[in-house]
N, C-alpha and C. Protein backbone atom coordinates (compact mmCIF):
# COMPACT_ATOMS: atom_id res chain seq x y z
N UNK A 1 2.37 -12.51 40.93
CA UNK A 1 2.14 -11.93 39.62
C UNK A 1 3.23 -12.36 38.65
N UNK A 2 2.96 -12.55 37.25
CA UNK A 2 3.64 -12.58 36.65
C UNK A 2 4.24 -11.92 35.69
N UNK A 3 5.90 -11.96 35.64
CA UNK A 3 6.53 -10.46 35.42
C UNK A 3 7.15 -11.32 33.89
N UNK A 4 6.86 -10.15 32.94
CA UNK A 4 7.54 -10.19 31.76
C UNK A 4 8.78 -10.55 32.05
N UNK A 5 10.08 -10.49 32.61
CA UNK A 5 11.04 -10.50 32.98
C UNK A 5 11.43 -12.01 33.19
N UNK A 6 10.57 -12.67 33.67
CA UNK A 6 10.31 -14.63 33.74
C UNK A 6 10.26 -15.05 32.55
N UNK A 7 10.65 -16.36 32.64
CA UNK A 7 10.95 -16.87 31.35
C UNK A 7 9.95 -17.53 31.10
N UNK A 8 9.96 -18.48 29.66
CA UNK A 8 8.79 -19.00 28.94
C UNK A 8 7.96 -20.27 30.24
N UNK A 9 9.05 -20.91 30.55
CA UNK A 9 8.87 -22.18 31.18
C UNK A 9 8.14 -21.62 32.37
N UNK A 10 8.53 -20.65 33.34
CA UNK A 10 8.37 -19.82 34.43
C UNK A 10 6.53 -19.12 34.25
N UNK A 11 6.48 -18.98 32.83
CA UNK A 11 5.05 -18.52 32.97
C UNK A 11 4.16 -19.68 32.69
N UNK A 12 4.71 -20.48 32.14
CA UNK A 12 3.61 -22.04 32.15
C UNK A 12 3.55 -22.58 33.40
N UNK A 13 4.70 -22.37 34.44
CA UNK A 13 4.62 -23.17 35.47
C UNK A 13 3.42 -22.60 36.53
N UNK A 14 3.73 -21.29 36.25
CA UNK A 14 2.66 -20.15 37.08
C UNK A 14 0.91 -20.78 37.13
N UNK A 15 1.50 -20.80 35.45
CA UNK A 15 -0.06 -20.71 35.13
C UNK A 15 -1.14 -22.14 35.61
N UNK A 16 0.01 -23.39 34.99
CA UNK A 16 -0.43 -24.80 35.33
C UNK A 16 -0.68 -25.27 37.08
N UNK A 17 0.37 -23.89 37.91
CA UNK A 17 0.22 -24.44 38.96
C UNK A 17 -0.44 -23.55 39.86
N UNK A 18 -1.73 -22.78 39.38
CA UNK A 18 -2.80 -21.96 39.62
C UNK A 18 -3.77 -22.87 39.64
N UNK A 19 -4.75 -23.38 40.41
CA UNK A 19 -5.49 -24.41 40.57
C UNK A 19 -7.09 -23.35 40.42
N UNK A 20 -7.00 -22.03 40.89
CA UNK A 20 -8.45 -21.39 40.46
C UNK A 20 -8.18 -20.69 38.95
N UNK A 21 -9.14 -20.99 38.67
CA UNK A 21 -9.55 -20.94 37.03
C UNK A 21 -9.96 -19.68 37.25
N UNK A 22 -10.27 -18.81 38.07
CA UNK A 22 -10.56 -17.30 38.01
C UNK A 22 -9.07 -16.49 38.07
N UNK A 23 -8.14 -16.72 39.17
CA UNK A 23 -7.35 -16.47 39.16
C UNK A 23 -6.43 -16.84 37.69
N UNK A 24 -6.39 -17.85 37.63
CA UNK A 24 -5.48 -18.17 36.08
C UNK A 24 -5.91 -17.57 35.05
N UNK A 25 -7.07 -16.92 34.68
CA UNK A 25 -7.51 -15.93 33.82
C UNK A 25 -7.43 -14.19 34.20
N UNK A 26 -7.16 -14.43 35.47
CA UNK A 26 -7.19 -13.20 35.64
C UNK A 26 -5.03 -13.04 35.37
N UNK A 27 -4.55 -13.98 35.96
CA UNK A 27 -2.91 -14.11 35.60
C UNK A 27 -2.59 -14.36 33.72
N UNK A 28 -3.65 -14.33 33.11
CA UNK A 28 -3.29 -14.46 31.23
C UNK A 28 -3.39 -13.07 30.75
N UNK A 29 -4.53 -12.56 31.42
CA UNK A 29 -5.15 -11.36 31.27
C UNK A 29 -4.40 -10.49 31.13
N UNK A 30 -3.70 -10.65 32.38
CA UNK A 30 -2.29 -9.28 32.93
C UNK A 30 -1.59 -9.84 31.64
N UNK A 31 -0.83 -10.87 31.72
CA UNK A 31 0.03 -11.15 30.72
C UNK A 31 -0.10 -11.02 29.50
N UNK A 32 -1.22 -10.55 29.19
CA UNK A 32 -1.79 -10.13 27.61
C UNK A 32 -1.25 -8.71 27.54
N UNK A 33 -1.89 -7.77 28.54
CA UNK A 33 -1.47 -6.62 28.32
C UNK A 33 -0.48 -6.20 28.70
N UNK A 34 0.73 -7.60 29.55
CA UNK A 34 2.09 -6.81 29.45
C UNK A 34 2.41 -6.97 28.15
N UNK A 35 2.20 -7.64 27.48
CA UNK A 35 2.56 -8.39 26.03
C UNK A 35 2.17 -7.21 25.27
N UNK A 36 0.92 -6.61 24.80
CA UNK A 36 0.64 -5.51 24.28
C UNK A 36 1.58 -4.50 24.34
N UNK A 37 2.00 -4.06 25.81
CA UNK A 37 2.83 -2.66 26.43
C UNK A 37 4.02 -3.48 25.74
N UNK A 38 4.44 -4.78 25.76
CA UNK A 38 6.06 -4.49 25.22
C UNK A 38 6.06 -4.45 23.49
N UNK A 39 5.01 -4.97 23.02
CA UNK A 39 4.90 -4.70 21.42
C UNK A 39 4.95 -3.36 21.28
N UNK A 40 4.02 -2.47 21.63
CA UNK A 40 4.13 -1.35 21.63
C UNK A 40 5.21 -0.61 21.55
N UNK A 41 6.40 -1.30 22.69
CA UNK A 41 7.70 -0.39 23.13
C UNK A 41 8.92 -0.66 21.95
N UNK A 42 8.09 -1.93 21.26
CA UNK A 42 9.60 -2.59 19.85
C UNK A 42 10.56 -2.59 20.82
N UNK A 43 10.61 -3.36 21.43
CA UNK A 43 11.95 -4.07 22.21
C UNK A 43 12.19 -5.64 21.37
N UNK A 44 13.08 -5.75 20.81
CA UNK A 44 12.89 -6.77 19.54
C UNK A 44 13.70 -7.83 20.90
N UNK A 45 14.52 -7.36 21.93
CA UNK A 45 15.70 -8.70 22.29
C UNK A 45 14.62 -9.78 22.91
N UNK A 46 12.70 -9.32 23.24
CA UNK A 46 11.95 -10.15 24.07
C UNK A 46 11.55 -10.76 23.23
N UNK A 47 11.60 -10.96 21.86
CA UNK A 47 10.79 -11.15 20.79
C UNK A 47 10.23 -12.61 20.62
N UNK A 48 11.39 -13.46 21.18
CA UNK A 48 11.20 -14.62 20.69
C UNK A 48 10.48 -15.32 22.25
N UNK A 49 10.52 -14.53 23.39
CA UNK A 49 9.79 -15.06 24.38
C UNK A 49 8.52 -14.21 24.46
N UNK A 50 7.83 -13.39 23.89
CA UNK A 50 7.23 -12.97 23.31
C UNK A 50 5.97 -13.60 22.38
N UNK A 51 6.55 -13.91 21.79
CA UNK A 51 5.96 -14.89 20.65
C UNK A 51 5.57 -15.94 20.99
N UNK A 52 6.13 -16.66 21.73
CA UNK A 52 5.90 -18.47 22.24
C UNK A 52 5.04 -17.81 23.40
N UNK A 53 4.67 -17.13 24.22
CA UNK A 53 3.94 -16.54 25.38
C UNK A 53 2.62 -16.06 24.40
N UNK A 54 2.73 -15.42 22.85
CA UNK A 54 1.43 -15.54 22.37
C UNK A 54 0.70 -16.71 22.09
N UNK A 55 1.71 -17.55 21.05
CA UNK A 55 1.33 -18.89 20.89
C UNK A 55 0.53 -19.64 22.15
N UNK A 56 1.14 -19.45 22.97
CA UNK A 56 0.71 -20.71 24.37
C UNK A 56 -0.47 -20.11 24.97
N UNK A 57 -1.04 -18.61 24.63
CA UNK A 57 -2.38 -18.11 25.07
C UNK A 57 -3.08 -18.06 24.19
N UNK A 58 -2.86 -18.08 22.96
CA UNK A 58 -3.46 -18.61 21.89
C UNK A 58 -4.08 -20.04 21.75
N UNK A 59 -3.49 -21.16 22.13
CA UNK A 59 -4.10 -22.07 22.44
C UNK A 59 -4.34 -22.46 23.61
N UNK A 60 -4.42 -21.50 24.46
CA UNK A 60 -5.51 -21.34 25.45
C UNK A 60 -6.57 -20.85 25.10
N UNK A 61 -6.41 -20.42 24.31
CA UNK A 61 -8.40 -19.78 24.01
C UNK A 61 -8.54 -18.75 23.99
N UNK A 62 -7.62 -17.60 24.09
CA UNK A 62 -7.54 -16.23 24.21
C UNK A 62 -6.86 -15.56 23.05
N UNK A 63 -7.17 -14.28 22.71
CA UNK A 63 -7.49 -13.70 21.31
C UNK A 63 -5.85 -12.40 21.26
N UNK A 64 -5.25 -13.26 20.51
CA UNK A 64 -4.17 -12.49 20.17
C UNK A 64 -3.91 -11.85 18.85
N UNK A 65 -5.10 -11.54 18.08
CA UNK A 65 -5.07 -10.75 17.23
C UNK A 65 -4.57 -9.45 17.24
N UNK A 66 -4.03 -8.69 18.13
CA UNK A 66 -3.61 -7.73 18.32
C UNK A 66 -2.43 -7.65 17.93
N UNK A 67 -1.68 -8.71 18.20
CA UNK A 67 -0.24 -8.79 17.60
C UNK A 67 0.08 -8.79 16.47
N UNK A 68 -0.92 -9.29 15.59
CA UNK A 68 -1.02 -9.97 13.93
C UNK A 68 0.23 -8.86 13.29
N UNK A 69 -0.03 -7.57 13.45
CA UNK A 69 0.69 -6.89 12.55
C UNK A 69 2.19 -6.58 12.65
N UNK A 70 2.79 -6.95 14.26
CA UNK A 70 3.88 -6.81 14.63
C UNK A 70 4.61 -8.17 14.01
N UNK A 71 4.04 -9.49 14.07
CA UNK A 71 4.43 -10.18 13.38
C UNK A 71 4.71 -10.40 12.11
N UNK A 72 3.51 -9.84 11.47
CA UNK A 72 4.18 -9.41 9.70
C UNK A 72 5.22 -8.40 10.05
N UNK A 73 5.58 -7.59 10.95
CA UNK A 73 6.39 -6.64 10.60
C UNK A 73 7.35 -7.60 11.00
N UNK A 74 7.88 -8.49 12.08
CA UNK A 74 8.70 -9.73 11.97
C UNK A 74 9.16 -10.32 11.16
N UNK A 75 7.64 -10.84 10.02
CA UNK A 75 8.42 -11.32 8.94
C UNK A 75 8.87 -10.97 7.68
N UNK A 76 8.87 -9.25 8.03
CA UNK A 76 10.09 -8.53 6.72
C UNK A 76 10.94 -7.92 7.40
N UNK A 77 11.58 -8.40 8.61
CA UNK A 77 12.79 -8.11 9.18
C UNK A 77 13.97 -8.50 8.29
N UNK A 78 14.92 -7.99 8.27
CA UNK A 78 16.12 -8.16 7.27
C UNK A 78 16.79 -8.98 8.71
N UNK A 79 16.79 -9.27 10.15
CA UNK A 79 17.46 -10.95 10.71
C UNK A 79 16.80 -11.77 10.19
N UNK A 80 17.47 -12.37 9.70
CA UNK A 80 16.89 -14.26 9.57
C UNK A 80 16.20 -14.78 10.70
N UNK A 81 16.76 -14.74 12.27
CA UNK A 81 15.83 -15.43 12.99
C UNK A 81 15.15 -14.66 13.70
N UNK A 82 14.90 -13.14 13.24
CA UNK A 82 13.57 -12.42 13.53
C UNK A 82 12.70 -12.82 12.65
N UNK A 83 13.15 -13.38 11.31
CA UNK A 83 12.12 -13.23 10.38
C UNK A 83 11.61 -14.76 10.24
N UNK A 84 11.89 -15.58 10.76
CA UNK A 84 11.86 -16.62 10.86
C UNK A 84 11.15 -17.10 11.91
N UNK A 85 11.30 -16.31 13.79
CA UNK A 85 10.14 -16.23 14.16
C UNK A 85 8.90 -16.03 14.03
N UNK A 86 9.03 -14.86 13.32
CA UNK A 86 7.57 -14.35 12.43
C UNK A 86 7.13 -15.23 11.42
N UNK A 87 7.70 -15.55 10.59
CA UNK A 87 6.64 -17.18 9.66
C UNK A 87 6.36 -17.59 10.93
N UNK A 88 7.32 -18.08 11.67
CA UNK A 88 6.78 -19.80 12.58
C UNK A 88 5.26 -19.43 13.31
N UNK A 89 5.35 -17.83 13.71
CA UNK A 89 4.26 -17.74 14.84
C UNK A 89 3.22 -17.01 13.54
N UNK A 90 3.18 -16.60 12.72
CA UNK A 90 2.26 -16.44 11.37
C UNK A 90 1.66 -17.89 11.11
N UNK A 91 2.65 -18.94 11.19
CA UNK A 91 2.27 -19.99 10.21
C UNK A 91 1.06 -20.50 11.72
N UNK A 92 1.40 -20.62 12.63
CA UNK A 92 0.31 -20.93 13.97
C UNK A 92 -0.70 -20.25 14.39
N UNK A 93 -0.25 -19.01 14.13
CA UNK A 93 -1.72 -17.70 14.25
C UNK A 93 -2.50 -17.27 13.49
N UNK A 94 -2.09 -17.32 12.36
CA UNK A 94 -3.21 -16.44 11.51
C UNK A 94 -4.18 -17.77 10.99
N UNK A 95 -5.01 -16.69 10.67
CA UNK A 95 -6.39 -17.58 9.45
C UNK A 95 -6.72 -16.70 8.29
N UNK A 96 -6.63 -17.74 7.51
CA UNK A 96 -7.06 -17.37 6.16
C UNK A 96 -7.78 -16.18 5.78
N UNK A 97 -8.72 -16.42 7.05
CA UNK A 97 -9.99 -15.53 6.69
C UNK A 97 -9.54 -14.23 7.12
N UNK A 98 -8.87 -13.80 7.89
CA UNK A 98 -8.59 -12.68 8.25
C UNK A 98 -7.91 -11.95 7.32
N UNK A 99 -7.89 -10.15 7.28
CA UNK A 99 -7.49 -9.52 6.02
C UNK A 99 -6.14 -9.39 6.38
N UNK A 100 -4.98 -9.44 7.52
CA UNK A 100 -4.06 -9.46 7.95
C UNK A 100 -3.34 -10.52 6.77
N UNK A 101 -3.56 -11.40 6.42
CA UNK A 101 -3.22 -12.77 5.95
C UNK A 101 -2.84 -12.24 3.98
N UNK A 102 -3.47 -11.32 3.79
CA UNK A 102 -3.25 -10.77 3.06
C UNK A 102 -2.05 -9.92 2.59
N UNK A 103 -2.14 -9.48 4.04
CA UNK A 103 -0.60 -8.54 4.43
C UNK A 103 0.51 -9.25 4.46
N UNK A 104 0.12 -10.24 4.98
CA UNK A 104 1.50 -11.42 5.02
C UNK A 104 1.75 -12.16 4.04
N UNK A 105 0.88 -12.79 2.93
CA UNK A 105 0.88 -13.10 1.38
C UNK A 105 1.82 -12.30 0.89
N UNK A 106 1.81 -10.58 1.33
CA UNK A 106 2.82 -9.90 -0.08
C UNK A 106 3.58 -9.98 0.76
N UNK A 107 3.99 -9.89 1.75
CA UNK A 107 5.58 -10.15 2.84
C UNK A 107 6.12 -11.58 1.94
N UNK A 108 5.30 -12.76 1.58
CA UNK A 108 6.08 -13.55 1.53
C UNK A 108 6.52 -13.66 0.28
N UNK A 109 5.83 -13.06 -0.79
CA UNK A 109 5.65 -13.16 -2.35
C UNK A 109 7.06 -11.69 -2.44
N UNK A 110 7.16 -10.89 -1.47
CA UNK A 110 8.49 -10.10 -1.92
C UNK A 110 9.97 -10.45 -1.17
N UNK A 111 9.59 -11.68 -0.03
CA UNK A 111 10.67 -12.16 0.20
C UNK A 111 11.21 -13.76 -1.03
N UNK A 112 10.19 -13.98 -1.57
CA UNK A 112 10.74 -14.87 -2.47
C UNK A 112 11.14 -14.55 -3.31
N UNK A 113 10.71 -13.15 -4.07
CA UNK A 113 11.09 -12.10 -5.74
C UNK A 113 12.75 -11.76 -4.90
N UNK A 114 13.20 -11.48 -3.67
CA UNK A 114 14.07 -11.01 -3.14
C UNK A 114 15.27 -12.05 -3.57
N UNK A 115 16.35 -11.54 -3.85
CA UNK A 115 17.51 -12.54 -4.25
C UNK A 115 18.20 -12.87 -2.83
């Protein structure tokens, strides 16, 4: 199983070196909803392995819209490289079309009015 606690590289290796495609979905699956349970908990120090673990199931094909809003809340963090995670994984996740994207428009329009 794979434990939040493993690192980024550690869960790609898992995953790439899972040869049943039932099993490797059933190992994203879990890892979705540890991902959920630690958003939930705002533990900010996982944040940035966190994020690259959404990204990389994201282009796997699996639906990480759930996160959308923790990430805008990322990117009006007063750290720089909290808030800076949050563009990078905003600028890779979202779509236009979604009303979230909206939310993140005035995040960015009051970090630029911001001196």
């Amino acid at each position: 199983l794979i434990k939040m606690k493993s690192n980024f590289i550690d869960f790609i290796r898992k995953i790439s070196d899972e040869e049943n495609v039932e099993a490797k979905r059933e190992l994203m699956a879990m890892e979705l909803s540890r991902i959920r349970n630690r958003l939930k908990m705002k533990e900010k120090k996982r944040t940035l392995r966190i994020v690259a673990k959404l990204v990389y199931l994201n282009f796997s094909g699996y639906d990480v819209s759930f996160s959308y809003i923790e990430l805008v809340n990322l990117m009006a963090s007063t750290s720089f490289a909290v808030k800076l995670t949050g563009y990078m994984a905003a600028g890779i996740l979202f779509d236009s079309r979604n009303d979230i994207f909206l939310l993140a428009n005035q995040t960015i329009l009051k970090d630029l009015a911001s001196d």
